[in-house]
Protein backbone atom coordinates (compact mmCIF):
# COMPACT_ATOMS: atom_id res chain seq x y z
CA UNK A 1 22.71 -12.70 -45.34
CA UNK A 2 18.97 -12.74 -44.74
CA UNK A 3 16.84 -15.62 -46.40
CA UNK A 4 14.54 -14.18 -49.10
CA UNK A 5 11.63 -15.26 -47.93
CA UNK A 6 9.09 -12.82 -49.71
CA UNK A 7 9.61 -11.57 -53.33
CA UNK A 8 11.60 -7.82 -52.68
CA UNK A 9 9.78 -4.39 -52.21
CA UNK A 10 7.16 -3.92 -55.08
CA UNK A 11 4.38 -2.40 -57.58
CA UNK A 12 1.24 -3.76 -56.55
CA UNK A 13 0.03 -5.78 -59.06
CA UNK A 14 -3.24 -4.80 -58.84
CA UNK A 15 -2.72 -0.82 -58.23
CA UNK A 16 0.96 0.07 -59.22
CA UNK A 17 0.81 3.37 -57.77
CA UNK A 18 1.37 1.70 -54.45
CA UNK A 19 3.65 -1.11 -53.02
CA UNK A 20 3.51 -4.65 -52.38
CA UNK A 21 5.80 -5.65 -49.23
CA UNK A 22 5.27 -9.06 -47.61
CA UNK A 23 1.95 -9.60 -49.16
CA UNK A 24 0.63 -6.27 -47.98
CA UNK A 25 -0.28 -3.36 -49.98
CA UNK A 26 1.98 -0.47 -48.63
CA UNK A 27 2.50 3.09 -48.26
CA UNK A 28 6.58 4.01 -47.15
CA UNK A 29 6.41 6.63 -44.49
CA UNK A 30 8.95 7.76 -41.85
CA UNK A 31 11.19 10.61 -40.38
CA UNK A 32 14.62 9.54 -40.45
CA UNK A 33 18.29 10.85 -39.97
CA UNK A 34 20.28 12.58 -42.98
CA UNK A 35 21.57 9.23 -44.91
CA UNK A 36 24.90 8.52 -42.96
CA UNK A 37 23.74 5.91 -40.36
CA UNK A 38 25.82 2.98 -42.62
CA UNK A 39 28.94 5.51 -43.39
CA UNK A 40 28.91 6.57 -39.86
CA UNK A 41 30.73 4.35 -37.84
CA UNK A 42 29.89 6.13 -34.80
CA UNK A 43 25.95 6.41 -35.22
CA UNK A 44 24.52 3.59 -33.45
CA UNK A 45 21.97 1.78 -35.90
CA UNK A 46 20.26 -0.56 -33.31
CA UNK A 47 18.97 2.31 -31.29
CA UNK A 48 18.17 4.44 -34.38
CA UNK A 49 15.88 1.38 -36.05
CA UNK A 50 14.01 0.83 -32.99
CA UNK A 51 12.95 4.27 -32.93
CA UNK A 52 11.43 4.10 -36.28
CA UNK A 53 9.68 1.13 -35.53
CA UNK A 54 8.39 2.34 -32.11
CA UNK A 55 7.01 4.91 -34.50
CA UNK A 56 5.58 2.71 -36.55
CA UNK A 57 7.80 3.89 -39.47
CA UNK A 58 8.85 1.41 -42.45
CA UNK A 59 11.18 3.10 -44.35
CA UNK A 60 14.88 5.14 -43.89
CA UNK A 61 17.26 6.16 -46.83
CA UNK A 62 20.96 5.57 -46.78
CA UNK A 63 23.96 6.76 -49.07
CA UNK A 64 26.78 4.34 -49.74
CA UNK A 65 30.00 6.34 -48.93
CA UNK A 66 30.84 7.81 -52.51
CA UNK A 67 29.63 10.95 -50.85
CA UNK A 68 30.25 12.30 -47.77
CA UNK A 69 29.93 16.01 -46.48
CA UNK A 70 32.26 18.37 -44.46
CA UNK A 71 30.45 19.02 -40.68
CA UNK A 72 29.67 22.67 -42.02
CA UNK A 73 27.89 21.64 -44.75
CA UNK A 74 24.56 23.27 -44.99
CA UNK A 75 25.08 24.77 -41.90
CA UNK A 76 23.56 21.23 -39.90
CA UNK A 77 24.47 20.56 -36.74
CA UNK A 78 25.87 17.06 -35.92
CA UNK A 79 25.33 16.26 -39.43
CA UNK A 80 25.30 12.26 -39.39
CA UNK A 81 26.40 12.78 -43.18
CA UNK A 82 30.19 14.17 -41.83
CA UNK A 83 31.62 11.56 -39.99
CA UNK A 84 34.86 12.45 -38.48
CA UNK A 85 37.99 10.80 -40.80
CA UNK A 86 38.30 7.60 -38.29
CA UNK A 87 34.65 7.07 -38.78
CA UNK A 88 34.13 7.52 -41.95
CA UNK A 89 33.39 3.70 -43.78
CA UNK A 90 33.02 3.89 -47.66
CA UNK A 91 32.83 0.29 -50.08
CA UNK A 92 36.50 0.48 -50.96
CA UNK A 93 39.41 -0.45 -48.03
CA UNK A 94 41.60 1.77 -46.75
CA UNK A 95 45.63 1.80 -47.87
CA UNK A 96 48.52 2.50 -45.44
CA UNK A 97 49.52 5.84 -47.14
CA UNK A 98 48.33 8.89 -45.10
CA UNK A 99 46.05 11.31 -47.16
CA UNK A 100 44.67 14.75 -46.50
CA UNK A 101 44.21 15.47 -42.72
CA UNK A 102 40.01 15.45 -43.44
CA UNK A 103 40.15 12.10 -45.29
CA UNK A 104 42.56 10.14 -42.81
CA UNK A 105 44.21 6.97 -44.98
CA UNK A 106 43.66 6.93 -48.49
CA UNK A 107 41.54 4.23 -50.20
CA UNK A 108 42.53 1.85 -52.76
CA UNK A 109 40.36 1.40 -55.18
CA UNK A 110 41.11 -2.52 -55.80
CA UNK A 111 40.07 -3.61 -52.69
CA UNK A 112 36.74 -4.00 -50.88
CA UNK A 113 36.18 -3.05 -47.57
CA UNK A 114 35.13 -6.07 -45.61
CA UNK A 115 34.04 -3.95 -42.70
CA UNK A 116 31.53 -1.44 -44.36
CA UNK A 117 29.87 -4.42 -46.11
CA UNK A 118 29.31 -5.71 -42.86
CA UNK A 119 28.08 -3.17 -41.21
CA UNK A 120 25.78 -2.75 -44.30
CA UNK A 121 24.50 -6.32 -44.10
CA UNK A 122 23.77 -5.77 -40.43
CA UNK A 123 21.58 -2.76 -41.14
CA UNK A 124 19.53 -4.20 -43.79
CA UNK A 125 19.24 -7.09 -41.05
CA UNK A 126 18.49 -5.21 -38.43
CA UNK A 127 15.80 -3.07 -40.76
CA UNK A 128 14.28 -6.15 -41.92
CA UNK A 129 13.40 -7.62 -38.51
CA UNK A 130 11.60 -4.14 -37.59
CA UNK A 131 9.71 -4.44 -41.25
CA UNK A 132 11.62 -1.54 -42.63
CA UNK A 133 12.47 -0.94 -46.13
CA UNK A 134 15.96 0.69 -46.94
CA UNK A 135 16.24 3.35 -49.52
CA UNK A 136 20.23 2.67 -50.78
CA UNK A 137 21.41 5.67 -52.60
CA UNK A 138 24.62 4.89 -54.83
CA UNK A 139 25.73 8.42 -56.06
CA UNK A 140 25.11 12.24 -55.31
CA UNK A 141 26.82 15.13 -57.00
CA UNK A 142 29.57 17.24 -55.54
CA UNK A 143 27.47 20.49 -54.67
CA UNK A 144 30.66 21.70 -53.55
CA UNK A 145 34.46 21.55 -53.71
CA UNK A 146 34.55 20.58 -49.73
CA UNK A 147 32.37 17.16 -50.64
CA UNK A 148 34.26 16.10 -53.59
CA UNK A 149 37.47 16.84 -51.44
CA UNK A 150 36.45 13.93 -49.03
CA UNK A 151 35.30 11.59 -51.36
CA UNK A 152 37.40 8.09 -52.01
CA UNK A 153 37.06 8.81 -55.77
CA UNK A 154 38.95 11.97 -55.38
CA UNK A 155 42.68 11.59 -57.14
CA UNK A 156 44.10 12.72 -54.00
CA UNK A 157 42.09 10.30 -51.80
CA UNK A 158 43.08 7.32 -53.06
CA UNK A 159 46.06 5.34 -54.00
CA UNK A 160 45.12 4.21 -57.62
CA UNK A 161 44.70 6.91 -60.07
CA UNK A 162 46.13 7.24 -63.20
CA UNK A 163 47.59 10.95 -63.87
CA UNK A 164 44.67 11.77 -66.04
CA UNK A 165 42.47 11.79 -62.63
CA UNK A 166 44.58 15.06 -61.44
CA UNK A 167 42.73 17.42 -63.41
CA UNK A 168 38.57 15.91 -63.38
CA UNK A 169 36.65 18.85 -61.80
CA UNK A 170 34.07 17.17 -59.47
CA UNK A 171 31.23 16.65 -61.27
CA UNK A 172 32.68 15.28 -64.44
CA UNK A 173 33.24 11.85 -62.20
CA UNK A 174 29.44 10.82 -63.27
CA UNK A 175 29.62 10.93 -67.03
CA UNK A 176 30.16 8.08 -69.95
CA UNK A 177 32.54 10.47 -71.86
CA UNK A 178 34.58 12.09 -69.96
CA UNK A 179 35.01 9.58 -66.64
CA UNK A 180 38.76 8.63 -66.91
CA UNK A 181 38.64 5.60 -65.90
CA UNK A 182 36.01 6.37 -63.07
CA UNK A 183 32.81 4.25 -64.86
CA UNK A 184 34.36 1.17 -64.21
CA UNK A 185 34.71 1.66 -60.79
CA UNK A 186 30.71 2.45 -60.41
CA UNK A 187 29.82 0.05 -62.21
CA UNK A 188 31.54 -2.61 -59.85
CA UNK A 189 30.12 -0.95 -56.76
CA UNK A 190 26.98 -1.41 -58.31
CA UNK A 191 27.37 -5.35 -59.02
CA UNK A 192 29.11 -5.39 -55.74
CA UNK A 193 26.13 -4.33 -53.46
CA UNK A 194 23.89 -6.20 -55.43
CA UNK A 195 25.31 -9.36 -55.11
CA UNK A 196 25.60 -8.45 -51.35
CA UNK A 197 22.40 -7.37 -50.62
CA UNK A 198 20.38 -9.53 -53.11
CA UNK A 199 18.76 -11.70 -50.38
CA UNK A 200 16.92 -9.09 -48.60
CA UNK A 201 13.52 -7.82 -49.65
CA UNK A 202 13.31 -4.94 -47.53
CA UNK A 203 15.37 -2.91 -49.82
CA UNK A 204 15.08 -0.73 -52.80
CA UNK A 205 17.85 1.18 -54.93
CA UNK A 206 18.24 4.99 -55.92
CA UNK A 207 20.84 5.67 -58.35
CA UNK A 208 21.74 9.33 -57.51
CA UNK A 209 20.35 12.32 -54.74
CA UNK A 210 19.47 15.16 -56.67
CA UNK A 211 21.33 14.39 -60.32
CA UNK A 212 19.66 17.66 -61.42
CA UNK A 213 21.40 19.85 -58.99
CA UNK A 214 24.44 18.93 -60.98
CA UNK A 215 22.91 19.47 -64.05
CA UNK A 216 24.11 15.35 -63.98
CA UNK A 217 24.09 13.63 -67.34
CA UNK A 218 20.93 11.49 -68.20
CA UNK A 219 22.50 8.81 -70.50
CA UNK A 220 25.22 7.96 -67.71
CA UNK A 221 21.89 7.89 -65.06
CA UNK A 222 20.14 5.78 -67.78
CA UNK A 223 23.35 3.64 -67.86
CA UNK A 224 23.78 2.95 -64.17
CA UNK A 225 20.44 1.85 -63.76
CA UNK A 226 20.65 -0.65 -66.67
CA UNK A 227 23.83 -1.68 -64.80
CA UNK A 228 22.15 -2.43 -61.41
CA UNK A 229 19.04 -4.33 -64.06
CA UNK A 230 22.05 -6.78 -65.38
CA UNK A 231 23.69 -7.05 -61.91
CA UNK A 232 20.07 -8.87 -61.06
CA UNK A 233 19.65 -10.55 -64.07
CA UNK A 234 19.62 -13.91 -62.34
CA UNK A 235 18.02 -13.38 -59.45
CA UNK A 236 14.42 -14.61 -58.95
CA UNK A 237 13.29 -10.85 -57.91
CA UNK A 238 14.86 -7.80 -58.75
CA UNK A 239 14.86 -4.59 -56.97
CA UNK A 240 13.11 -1.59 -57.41
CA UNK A 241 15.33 1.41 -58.57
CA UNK A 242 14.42 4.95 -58.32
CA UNK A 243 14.75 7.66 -60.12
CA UNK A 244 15.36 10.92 -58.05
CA UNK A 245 13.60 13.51 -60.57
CA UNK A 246 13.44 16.94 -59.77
CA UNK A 247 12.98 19.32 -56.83
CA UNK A 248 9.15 20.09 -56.26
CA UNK A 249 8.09 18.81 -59.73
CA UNK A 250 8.55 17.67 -63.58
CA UNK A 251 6.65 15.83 -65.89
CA UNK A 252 7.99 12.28 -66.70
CA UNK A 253 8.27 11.10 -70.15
CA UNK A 254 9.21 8.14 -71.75
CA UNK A 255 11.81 6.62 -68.53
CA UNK A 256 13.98 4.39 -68.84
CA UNK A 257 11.77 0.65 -68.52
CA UNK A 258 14.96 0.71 -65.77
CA UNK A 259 12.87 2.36 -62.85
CA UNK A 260 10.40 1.02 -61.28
CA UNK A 261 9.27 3.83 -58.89
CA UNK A 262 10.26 8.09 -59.15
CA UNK A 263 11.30 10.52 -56.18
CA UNK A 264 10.55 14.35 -55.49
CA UNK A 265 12.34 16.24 -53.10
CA UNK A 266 10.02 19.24 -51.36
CA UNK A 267 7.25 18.24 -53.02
CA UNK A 268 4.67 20.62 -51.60
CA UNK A 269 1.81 21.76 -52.81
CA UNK A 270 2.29 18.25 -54.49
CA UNK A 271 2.07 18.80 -57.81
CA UNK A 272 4.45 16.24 -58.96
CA UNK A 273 1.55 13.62 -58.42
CA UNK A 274 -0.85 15.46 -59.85
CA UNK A 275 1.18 15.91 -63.38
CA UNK A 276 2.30 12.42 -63.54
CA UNK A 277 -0.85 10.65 -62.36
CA UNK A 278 -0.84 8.55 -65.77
CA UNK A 279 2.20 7.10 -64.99
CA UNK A 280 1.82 3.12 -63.14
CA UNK A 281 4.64 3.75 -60.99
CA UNK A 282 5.07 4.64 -57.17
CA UNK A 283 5.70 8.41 -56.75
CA UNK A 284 7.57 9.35 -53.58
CA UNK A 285 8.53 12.88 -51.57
CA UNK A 286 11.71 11.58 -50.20
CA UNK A 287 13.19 14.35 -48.65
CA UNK A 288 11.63 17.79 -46.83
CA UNK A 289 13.77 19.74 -44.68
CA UNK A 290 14.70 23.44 -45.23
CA UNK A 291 11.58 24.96 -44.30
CA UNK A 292 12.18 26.07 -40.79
CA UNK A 293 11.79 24.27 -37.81
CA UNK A 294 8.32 24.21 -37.26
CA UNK A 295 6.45 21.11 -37.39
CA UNK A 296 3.09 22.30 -39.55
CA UNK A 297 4.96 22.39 -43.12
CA UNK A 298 6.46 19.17 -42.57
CA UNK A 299 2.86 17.77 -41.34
CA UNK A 300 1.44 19.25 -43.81
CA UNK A 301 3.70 17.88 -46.66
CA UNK A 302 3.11 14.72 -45.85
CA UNK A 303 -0.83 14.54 -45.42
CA UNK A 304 -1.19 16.61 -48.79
CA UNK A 305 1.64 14.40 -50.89
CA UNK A 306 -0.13 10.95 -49.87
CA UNK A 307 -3.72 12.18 -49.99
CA UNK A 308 -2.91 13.30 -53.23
CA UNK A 309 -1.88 10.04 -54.68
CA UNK A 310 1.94 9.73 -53.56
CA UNK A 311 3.21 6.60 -51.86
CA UNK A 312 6.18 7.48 -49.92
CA UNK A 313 6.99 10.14 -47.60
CA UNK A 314 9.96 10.45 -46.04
CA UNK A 315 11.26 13.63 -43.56
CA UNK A 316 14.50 14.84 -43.26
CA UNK A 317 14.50 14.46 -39.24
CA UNK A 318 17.52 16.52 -37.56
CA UNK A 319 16.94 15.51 -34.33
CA UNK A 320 19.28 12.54 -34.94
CA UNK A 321 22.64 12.64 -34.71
CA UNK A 322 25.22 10.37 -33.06
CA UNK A 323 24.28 10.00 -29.48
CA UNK A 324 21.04 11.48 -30.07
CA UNK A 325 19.72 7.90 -32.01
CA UNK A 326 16.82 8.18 -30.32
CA UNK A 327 16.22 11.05 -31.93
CA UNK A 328 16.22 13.58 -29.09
CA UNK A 329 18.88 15.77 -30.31
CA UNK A 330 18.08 19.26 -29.52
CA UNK A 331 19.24 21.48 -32.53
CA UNK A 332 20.26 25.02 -32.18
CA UNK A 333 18.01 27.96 -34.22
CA UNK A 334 20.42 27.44 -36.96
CA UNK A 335 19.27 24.24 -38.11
CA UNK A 336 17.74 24.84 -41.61
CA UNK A 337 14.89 22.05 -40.83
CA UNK A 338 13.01 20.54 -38.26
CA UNK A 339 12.11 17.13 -36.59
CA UNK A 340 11.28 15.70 -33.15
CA UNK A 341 8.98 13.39 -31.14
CA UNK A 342 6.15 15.31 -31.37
CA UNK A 343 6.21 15.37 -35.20
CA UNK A 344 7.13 11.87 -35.06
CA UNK A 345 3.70 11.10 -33.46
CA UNK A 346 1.86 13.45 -36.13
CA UNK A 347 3.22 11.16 -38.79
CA UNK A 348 2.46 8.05 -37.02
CA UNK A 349 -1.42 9.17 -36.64
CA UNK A 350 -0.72 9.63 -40.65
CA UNK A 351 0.19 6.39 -41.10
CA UNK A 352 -2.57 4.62 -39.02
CA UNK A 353 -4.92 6.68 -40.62
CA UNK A 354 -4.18 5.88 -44.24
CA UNK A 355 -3.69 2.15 -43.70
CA UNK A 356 -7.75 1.84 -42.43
CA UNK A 357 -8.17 2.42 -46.19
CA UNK A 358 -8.79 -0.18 -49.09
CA UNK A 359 -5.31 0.98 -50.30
CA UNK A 360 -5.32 -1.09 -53.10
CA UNK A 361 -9.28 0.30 -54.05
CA UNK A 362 -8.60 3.36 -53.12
CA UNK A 363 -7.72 6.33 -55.77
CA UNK A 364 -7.40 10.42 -56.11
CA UNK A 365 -10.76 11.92 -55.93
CA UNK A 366 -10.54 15.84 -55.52
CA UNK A 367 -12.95 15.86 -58.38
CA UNK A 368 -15.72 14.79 -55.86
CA UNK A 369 -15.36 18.03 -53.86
CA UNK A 370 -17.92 20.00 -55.68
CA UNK A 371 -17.77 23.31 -54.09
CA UNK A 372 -17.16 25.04 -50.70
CA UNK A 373 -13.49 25.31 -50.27
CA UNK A 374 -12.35 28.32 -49.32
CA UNK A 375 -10.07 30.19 -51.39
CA UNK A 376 -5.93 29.69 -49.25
CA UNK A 377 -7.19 26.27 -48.71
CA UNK A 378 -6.43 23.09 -50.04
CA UNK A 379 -8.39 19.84 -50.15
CA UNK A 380 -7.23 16.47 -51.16
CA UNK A 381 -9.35 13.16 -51.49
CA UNK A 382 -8.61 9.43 -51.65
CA UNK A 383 -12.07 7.27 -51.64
CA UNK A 384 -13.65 4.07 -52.61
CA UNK A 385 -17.14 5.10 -53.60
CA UNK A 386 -19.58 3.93 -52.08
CA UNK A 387 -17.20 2.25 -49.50
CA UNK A 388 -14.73 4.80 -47.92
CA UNK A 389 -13.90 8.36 -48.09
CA UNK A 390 -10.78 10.06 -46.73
CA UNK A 391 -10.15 14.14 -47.03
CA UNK A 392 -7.75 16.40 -45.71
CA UNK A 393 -8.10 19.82 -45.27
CA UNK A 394 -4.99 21.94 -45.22
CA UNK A 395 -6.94 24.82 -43.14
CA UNK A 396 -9.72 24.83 -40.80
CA UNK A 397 -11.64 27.39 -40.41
CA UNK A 398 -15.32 26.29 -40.73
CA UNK A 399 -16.96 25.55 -43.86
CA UNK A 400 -19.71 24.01 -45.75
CA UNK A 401 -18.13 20.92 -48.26
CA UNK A 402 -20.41 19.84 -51.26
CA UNK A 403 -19.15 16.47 -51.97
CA UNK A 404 -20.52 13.97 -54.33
CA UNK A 405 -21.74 10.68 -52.13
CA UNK A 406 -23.21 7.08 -52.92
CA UNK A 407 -26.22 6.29 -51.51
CA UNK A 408 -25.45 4.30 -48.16
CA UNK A 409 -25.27 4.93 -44.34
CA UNK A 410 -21.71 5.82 -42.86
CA UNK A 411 -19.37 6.47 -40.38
CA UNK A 412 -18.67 10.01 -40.47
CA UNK A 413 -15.16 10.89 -37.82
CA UNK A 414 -12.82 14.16 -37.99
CA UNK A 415 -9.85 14.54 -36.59
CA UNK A 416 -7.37 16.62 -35.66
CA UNK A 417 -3.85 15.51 -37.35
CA UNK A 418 -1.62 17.75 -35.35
CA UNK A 419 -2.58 14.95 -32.21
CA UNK A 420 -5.29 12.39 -33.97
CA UNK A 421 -7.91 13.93 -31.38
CA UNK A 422 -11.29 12.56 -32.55
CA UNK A 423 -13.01 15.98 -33.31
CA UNK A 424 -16.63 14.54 -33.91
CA UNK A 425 -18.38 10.60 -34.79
CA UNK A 426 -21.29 9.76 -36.19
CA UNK A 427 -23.44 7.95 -38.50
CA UNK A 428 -24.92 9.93 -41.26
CA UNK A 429 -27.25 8.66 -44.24
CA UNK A 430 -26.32 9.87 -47.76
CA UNK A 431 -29.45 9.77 -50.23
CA UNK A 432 -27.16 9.91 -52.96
CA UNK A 433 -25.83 12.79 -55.03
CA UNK A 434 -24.38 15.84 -53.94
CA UNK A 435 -24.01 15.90 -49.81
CA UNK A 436 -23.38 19.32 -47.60
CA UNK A 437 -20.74 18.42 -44.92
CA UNK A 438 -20.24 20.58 -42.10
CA UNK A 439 -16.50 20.90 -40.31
CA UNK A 440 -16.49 20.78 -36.98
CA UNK A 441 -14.51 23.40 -34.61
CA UNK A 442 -11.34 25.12 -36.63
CA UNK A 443 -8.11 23.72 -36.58
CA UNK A 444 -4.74 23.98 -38.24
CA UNK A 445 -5.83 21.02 -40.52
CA UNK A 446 -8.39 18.41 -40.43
CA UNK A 447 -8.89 14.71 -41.48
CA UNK A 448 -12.48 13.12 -42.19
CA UNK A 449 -12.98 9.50 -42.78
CA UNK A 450 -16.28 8.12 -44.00
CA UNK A 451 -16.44 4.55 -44.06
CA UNK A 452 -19.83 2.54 -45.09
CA UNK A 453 -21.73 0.97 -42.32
């Protein structure tokens, strides 16, 4: 197990909208594979976590093995979430009885699997000497019948239910009324991997993908974080746990004192920061995908969620898949989403962009943009002012910005985000008060940075 030698993945204390990971204030970004590198015996993690961090990515997400997904499923090619039955590894051993033919040996229940857990440790390891932070998901509803057919907690996957199991319909599993015996059995995964994962601080915990898709009880989501809360209790540092709130958007009221940071899924225009910019938490747009294959709505996601306020941003990348860890896997037209090296490099210019800000300092300041926007566009400020100034402009054709400036001479550079081309440099001096700012030559999208001299 690793040493703890810096407090776990947290708020910062001094701007809770962001995190605080190894005494640095952070933003999570990164492009990873679709959540089955641990489950997947046959996806090779080494290669995989070197890619991110060539990338200069600090974050991937991971499910434990309660869910698992047939190799149709969404129609994704090499789907890293459908292992094949031999590779499948889940928390709970396998039995000698034969199960279904897409399952392989059923599980029992009783007994933990040594294997997975090692495997697991050796991920966060290998994560935590690259500086990346693992997202571990516990749960995810059954979208379909083909998912809760292959999972261990299925009566006819494993060698422990009582007859009362032969009749739950798929969905009913995550409840505190009607679970048959099946809340005892999350609630020990849950004090299981936190007592096995407690000394890394390169981790954070999501309790379930998408609960709303199942229309997922909130008292038994309440419940399971409270669980993973008491699991802690007597650790030094706890975890953060996230809450996986809607698709696109919702307003958050009143959570659960339980989470410590919330999650969107295609979260663009990003209007889930916007609404719930009261809130001291992180907000994060942890998965994107289904848009096509191009890369500009992905891009563009990302710039726009994280200039708006957000602090994680993660893309659903499908060019990895086992033997493609390197993420070179070349998807056919059918794949519903997008990723590749190219669009990993967009991201990384994303990433070194950002962190030249006062991230701590720095907050949401569209109100600064006083006029000039053209209507179809959008434009989304993070500044210091006085000190720095960073906009994003999600079209560029030419225009004429009126923004609001502090007196002071700066740095004015644009750049291009679909390459970080430098566009245009130079020193400017601001008066004070409202200050016309002329784009430079029209691109898909544009960055500015003005930083005081």
């Amino acid at each position: 197990m690793s040493a703890l030698t810096h407090p776990p993945l947290s708020r910062h204390p001094d701007n809770p909208r962001i995190f605080l990971f190894r005494t640095h204030p952070t933003l999570l970004i990164t492009s990873g594979e679709h959540y089955g590198a641990v489950l997947n015996r046959a996806f090779r993690t080494s290669d995989y976590l070197k890619t991110l961090a060539a990338a200069a990515f600090n974050l991937t997400r991971t499910f434990s093995g309660v869910y698992c997904e047939p190799p149709d499923a969404f129609g994704i090619s090499k789907n890293t979430l459908a292992p094949a039955p031999d590779d499948f590894l889940c928390p709970w051993a396998r039995s000698s009885e034969p199960g279904p033919a897409s399952v392989g040996r059923k599980f029992d229940l009783a007994q933990w699997d040594p294997a997975y857990f090692e495997r697991l440790r050796q991920f966060l390891e290998e994560a935590s000497q690259h500086g990346i932070v693992v997202e571990y998901v516990f749960f995810c509803p059954f979208y379909e019948e083909a998912m809760w057919s292959r999972s261990p907690l299925h009566p006819d996957n494993h060698v422990n239910g009582p007859a009362g199991l032969r009749g739950i319909r798929r969905n009913e599993v995550w409840s505190l009324d009607r679970h048959r015996g099946l809340l005892g059995l999350q609630e020990a995964l849950i004090q299981k991997v936190c007592r096995e994962l407690a000394g890394f601080d390169n981790l954070y915990y999501e309790v379930c993908n998408e609960p709303y898709v199942g229309k997922l009880p909130q008292d038994w989501h309440d419940h399971m974080a409270r669980c993973m809360m008491e699991a802690e209790k007597e650790l030094p540092d706890r975890h953060l746990i996230s809450w996986n709130v809607a698709n696109d958007t919702a307003t958050i009221r009143n959570p659960d004192p339980a989470y410590g940071l919330f999650n969107f899924h295609y979260a663009n225009p990003p209007r889930a920061v916007v609404e719930n910019s009261s809130l001291p938490h992180p907000l994060g747009d942890n998965e994107t995908g289904f848009r096509g294959q191009g890369n500009g709505n992905y891009r563009r996601e990302a710039w726009e969620f994280l200039m708006a306020g957000g602090a994680l941003f993660n893309h659903l990348d499908y060019s990895f898949a086992v033997g493609h860890e390197d993420g070179n896997y070349q998807y056919p037209a059918t794949q519903p989403g997008g990723g590749n090296a190219k669009l990993r490099s967009q991201f990384t210019f994303l990433a070194t962009f950002l962190n030249r800000l006062d991230l701590v300092a720095a907050r949401p300041a569209q109100h600064l943009i006083l006029a000039g926007v053209p209507e179809g566009c959008r434009a989304w400020m993070l500044a210091v002012p006085g000190q720095q100034y960073a906009l994003y402009l999600t079209s560029g054709s030419a225009m004429t910005l009126t923004i609001q400036l502090e007196k002071g001479r700066y740095l004015l550079e644009w750049f291009k985000p679909t390459g970080g081309k430098r566009l245009e440099s130079r020193v400017i001096d601001v008066k004070g008060g409202p200050h016309h700012i002329f784009t430079p030559s029209p691109d898909p999208d544009l960055a500015m940075s003005m930083v005081r001299e």
